[in-house]
N, C-alpha and C. Protein backbone atom coordinates (compact mmCIF):
# COMPACT_ATOMS: atom_id res chain seq x y z
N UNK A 1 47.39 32.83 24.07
CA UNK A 1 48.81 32.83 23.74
C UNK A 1 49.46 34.17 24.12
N UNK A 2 48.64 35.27 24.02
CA UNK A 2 49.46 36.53 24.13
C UNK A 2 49.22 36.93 26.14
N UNK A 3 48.86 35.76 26.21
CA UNK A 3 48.75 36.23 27.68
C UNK A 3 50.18 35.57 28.34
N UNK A 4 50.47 34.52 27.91
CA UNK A 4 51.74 33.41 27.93
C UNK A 4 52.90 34.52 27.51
N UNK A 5 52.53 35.02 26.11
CA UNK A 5 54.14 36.27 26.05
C UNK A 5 53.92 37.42 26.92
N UNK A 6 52.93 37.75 27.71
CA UNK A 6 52.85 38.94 28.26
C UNK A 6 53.98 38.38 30.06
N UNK A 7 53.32 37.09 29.95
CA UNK A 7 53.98 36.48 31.69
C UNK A 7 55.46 36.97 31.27
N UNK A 8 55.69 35.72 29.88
CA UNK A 8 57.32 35.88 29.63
C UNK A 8 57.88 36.91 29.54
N UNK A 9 57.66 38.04 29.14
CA UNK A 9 58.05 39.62 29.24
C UNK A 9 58.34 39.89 30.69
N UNK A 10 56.97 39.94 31.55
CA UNK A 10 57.47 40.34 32.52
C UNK A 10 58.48 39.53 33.24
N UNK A 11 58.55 38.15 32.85
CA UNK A 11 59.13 37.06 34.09
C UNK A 11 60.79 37.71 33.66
N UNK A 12 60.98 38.05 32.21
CA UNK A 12 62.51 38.16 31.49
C UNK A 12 63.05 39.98 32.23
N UNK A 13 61.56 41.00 32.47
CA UNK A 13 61.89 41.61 32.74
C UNK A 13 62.89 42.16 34.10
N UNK A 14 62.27 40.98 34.88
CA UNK A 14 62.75 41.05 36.04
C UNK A 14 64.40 40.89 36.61
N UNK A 15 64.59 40.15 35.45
CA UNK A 15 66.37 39.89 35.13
C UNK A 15 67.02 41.05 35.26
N UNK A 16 66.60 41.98 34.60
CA UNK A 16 67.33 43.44 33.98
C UNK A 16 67.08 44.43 35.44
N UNK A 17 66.88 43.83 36.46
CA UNK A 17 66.58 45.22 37.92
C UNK A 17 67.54 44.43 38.44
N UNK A 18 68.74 45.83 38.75
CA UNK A 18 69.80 45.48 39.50
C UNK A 18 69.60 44.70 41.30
N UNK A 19 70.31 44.09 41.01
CA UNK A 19 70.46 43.48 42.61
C UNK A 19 70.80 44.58 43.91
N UNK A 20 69.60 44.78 44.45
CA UNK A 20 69.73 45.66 45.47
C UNK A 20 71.16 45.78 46.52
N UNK A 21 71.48 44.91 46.72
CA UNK A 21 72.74 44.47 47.57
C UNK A 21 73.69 45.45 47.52
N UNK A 22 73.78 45.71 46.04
CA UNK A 22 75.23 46.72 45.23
C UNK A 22 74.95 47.86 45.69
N UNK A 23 73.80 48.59 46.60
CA UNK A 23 73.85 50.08 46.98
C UNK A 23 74.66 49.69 47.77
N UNK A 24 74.66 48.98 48.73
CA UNK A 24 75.39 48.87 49.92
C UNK A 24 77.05 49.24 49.92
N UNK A 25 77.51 48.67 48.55
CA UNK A 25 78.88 48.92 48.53
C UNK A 25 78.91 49.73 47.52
N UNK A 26 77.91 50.83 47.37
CA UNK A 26 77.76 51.85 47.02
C UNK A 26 77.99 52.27 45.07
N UNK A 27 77.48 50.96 44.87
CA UNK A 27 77.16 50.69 43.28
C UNK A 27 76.05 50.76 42.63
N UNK A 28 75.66 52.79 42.23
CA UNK A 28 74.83 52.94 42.78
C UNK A 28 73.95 53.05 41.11
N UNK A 29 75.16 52.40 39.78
CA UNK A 29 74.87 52.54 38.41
C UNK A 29 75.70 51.34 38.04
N UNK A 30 75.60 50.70 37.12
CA UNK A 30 76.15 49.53 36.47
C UNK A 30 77.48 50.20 36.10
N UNK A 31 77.64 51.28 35.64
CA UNK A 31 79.07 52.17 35.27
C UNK A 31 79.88 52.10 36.83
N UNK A 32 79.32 52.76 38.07
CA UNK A 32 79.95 52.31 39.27
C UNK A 32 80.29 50.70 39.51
N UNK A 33 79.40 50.05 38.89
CA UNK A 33 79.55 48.39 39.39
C UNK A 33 80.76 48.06 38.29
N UNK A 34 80.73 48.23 37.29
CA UNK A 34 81.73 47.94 36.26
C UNK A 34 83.17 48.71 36.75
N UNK A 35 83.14 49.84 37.24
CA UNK A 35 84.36 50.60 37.98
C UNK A 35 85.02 49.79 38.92
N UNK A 36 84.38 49.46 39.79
CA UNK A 36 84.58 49.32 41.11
C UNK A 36 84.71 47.74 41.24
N UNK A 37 83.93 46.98 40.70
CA UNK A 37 83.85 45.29 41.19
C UNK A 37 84.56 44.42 40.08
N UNK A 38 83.82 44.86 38.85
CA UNK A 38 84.79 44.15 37.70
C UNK A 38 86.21 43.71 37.49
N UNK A 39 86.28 42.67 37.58
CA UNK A 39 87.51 41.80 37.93
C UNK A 39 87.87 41.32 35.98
N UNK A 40 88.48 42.00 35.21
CA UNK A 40 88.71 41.64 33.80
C UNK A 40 90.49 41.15 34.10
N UNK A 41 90.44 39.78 33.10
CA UNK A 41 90.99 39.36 32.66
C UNK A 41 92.85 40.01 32.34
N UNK A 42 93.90 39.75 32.89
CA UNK A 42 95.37 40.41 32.00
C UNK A 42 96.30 39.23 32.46
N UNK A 43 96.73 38.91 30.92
CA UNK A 43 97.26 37.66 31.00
C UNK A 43 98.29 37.73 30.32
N UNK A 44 99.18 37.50 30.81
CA UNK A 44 100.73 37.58 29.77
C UNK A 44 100.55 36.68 28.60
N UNK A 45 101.73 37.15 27.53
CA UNK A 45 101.48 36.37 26.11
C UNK A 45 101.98 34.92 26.49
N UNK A 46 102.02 34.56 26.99
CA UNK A 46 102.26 32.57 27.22
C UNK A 46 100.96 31.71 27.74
N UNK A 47 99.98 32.92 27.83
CA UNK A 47 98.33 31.88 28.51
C UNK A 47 98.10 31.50 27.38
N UNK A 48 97.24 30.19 27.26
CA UNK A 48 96.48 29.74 26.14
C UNK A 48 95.80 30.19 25.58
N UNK A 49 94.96 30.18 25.07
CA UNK A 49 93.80 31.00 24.40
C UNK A 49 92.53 30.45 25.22
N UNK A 50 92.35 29.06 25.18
CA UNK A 50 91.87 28.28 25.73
C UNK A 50 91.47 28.68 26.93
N UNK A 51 92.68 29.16 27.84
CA UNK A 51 92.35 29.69 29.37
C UNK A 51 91.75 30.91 29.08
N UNK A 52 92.20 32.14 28.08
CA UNK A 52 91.57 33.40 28.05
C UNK A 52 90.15 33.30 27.84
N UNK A 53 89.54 32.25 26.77
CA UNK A 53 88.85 32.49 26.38
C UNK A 53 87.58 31.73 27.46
N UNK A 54 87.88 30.74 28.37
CA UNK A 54 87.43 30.36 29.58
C UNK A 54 87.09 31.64 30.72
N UNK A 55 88.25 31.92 30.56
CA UNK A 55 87.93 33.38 31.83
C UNK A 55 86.69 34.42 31.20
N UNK A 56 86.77 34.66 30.09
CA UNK A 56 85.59 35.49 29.16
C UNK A 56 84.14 35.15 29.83
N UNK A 57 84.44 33.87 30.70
CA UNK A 57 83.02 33.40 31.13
C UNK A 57 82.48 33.67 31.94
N UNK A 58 83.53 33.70 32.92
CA UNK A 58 83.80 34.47 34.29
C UNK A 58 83.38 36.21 34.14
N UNK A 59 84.26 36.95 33.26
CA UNK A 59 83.81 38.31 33.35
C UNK A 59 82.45 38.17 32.58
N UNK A 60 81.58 37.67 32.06
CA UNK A 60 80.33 37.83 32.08
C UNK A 60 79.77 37.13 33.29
N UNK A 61 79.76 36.52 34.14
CA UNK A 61 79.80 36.41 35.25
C UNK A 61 79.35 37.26 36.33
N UNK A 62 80.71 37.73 36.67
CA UNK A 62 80.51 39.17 36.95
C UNK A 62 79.60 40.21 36.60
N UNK A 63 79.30 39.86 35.45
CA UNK A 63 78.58 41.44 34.66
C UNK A 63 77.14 41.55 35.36
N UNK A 64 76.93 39.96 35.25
CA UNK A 64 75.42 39.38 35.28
C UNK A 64 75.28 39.50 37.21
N UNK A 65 76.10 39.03 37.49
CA UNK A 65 75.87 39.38 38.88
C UNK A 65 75.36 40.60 39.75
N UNK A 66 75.51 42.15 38.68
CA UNK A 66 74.92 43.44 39.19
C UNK A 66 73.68 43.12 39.21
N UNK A 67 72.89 41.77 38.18
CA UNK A 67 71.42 41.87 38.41
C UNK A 67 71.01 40.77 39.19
N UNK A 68 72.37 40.22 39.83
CA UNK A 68 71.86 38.69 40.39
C UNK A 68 72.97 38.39 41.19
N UNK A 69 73.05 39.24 42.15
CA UNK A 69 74.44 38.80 43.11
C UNK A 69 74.96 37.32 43.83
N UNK A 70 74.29 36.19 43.50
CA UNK A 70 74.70 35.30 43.98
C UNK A 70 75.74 34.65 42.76
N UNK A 71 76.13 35.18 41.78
CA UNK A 71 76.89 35.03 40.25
C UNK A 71 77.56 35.21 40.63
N UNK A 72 78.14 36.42 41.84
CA UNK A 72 79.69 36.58 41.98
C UNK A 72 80.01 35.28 42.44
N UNK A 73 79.68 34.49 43.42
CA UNK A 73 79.91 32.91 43.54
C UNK A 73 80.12 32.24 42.54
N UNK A 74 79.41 31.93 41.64
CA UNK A 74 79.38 31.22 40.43
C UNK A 74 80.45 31.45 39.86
N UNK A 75 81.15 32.71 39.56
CA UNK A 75 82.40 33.46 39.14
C UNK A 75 83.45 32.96 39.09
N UNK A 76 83.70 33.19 40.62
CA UNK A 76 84.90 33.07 41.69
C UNK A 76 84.59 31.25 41.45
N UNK A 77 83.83 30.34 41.41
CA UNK A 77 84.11 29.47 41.65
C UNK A 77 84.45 28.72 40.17
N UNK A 78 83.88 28.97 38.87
CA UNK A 78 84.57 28.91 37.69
C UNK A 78 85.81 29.14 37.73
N UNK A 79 86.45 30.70 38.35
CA UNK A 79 87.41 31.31 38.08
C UNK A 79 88.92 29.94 38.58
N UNK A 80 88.31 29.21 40.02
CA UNK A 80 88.82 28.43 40.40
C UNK A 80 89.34 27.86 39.87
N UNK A 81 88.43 26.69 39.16
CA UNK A 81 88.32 25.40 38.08
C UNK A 81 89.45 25.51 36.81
N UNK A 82 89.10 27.23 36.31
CA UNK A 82 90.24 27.13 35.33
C UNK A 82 91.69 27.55 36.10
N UNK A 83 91.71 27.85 36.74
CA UNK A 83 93.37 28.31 37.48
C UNK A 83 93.90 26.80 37.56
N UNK A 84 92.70 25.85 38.26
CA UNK A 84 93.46 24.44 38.62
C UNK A 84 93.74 24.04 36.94
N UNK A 85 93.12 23.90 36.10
CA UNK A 85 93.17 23.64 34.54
C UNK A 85 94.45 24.41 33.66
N UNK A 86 94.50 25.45 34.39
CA UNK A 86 96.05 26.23 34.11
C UNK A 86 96.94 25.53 33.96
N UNK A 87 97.20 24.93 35.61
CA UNK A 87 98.01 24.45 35.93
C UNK A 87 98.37 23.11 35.55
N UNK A 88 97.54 22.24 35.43
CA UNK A 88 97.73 21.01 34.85
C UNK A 88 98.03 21.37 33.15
N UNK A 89 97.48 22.26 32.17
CA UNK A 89 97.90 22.44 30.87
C UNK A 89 99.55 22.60 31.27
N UNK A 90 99.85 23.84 31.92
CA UNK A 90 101.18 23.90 31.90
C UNK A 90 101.65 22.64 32.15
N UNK A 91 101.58 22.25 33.37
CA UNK A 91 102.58 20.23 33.58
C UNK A 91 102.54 19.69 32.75
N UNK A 92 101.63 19.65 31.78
CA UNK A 92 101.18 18.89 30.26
C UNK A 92 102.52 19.78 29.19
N UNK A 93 102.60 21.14 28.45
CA UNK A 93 103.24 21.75 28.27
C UNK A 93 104.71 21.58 28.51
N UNK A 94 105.39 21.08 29.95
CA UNK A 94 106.00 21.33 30.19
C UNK A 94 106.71 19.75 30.12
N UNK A 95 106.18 18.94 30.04
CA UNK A 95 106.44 17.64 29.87
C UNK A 95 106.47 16.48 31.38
N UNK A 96 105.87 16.97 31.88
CA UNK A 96 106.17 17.31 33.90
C UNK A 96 104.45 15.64 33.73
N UNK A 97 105.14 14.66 33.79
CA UNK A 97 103.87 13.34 33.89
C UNK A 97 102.82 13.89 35.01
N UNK A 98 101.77 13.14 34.99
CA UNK A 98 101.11 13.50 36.01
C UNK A 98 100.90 12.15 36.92
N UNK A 99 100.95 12.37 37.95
CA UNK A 99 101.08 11.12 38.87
C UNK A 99 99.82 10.18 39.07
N UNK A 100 99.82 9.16 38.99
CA UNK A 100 98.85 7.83 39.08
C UNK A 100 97.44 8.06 39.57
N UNK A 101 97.86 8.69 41.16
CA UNK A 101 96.88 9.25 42.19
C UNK A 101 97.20 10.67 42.43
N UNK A 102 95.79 10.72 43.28
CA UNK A 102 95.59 12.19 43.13
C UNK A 102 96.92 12.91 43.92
N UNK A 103 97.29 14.01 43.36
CA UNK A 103 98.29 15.13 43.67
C UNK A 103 97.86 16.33 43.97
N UNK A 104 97.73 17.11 45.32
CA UNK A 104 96.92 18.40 45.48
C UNK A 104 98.08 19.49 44.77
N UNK A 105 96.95 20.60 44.35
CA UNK A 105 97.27 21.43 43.73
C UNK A 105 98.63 22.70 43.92
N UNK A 106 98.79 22.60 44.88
CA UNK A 106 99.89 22.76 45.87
C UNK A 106 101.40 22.08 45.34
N UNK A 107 101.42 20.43 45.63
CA UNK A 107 102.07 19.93 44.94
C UNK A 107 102.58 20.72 43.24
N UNK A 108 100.94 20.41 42.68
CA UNK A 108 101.30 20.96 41.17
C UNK A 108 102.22 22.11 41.29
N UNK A 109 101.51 23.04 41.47
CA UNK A 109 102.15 24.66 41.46
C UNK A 109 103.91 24.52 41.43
N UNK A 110 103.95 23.90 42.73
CA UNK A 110 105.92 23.62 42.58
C UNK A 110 106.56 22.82 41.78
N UNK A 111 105.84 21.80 41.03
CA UNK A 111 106.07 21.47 40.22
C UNK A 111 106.43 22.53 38.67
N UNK A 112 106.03 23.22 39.00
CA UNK A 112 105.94 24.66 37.86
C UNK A 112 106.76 25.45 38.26
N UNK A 113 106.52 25.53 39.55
CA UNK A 113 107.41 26.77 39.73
C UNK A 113 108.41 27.45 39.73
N UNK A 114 109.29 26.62 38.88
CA UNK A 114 110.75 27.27 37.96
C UNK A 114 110.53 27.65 37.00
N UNK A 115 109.00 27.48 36.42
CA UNK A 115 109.43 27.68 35.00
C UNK A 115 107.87 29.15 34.84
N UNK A 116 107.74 29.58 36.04
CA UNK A 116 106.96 30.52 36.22
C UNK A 116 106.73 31.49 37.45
N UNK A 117 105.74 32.22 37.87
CA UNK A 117 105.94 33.49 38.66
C UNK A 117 106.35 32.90 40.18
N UNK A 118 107.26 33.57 40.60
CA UNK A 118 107.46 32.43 41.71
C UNK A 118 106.34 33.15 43.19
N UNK A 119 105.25 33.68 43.10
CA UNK A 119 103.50 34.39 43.70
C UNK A 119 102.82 33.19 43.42
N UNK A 120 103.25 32.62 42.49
CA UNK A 120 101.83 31.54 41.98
C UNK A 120 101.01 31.18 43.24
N UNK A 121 102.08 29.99 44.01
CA UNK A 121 102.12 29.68 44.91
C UNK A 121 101.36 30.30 46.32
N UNK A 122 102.33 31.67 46.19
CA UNK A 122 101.81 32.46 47.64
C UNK A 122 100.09 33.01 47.49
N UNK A 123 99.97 33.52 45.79
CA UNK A 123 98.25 33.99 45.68
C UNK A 123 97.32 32.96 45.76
N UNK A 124 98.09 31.45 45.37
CA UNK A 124 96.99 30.54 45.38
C UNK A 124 96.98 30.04 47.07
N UNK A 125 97.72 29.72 48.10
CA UNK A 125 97.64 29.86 48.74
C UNK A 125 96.53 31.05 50.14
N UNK A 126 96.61 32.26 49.25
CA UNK A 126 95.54 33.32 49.64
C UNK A 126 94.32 33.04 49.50
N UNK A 127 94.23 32.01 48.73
CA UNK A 127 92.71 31.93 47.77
C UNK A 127 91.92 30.41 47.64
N UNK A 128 92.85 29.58 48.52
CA UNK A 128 92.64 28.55 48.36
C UNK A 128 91.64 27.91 49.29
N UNK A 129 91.66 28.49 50.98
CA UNK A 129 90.48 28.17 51.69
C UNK A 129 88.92 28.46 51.11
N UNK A 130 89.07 29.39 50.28
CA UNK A 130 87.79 30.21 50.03
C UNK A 130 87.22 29.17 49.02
N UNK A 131 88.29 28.61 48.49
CA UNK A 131 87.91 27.98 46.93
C UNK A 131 87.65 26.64 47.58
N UNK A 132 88.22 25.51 48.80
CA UNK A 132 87.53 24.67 49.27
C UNK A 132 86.38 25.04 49.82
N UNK A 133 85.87 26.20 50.66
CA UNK A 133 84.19 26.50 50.48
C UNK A 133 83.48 25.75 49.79
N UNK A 134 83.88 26.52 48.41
CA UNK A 134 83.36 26.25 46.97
C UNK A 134 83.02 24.67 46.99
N UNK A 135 84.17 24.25 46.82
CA UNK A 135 84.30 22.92 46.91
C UNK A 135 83.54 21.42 47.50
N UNK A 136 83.14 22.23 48.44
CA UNK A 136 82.04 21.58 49.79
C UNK A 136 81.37 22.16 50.54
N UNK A 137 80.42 22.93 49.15
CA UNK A 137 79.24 24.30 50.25
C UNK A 137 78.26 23.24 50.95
N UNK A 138 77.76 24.34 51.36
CA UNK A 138 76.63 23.67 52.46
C UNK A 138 75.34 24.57 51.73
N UNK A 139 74.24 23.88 51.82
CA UNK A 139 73.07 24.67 50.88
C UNK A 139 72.94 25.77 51.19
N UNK A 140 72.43 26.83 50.36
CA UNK A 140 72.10 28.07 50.60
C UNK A 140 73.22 29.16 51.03
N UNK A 141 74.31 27.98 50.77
CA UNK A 141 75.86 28.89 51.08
C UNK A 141 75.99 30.43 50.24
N UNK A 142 76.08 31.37 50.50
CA UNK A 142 76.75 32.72 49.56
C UNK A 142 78.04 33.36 50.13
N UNK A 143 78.71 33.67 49.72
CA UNK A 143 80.25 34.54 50.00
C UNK A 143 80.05 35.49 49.39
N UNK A 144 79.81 35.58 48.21
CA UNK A 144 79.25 37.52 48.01
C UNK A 144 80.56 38.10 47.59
N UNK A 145 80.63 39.32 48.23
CA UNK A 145 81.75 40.27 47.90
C UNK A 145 83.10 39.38 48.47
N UNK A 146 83.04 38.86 49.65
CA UNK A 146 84.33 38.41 50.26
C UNK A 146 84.85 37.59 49.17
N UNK A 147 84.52 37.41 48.14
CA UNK A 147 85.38 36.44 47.14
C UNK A 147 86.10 37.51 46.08
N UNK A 148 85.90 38.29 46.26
CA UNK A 148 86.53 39.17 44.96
C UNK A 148 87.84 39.58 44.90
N UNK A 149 88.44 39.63 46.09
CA UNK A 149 90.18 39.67 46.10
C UNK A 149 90.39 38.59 45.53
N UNK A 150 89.84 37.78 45.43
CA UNK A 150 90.78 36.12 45.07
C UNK A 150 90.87 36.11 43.68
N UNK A 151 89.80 36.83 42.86
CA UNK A 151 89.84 37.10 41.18
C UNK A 151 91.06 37.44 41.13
N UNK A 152 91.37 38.34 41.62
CA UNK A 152 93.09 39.81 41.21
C UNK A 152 93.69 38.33 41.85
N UNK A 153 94.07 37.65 42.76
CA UNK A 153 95.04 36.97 43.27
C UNK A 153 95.50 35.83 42.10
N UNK A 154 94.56 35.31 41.36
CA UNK A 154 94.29 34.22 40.32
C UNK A 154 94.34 34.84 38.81
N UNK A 155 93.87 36.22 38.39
CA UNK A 155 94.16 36.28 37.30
C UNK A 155 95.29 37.84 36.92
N UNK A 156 95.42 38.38 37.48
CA UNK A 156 96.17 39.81 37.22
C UNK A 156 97.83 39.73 38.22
């Protein structure tokens, strides 16, 4: 038995050694990685709680990714899911029906967009090829760092 907790120690230890990758962009301490990559959450007082407390998932996400860089994917592609979930709460909110068949997200946004930032549009637009990636990877797909502007475009 104590040979079984000795594997599990080491197998858990291995979690906690940063992902080599992050020297490269010169993250060269979890304090540099937290400086420099960390994409946190700022949300005006009209977000849900619901959405804040969704994104909370995302910046651990992130966190976990200094020891496991393929998380920034995982991230960015959560981060997605709730922006589209944003948007439909607000149409819900706003009293705005939702149509029979499917309506791309695009659509939605202008549907909103009097009664909010009038960027919505243009950042989701910035961010939106990257997020069909997501959408329809191909195995062994990674994007890595190239996804991290799209966090600031979607939540700040």
């Amino acid at each position: 038995m104590e040979e079984k907790a000795d594997y599990m120690e080491n197998l858990i230890q291995q979690y906690h050694i940063p992902d080599r990758i992050w020297k490269i962009w010169k993250a060269d301490s979890y304090e540099d990685f937290i400086k420099n990559f960390m994409v946190t959450g700022k949300f005006h007082g009209k977000v849900p709680e619901k959405i804040i407390n969704d994104y909370k998932i995302v910046e651990r996400l992130l966190c976990y990714s200094y020891y496991h860089y393929p998380l920034l994917d995982e991230a960015f592609s959560k981060a997605t899911r709730i922006f589209e979930s944003a948007i439909k709460l607000r149409l819900k909110e706003l009293g705005i029906p939702e149509p029979p068949k499917f309506e791309s997200l695009e659509k939605k946004i202008k549907k909103i967009e009097p009664f909010t930032s009038p960027a919505v549009l243009t950042e989701w637009n910035k961010v939106r090829d990257i997020r069909n990636a997501f959408a329809h990877p191909e195995a062994g797909s990674l994007m890595g760092i190239i996804v991290l502007r799209g966090f600031y475009q979607m939540v700040n």
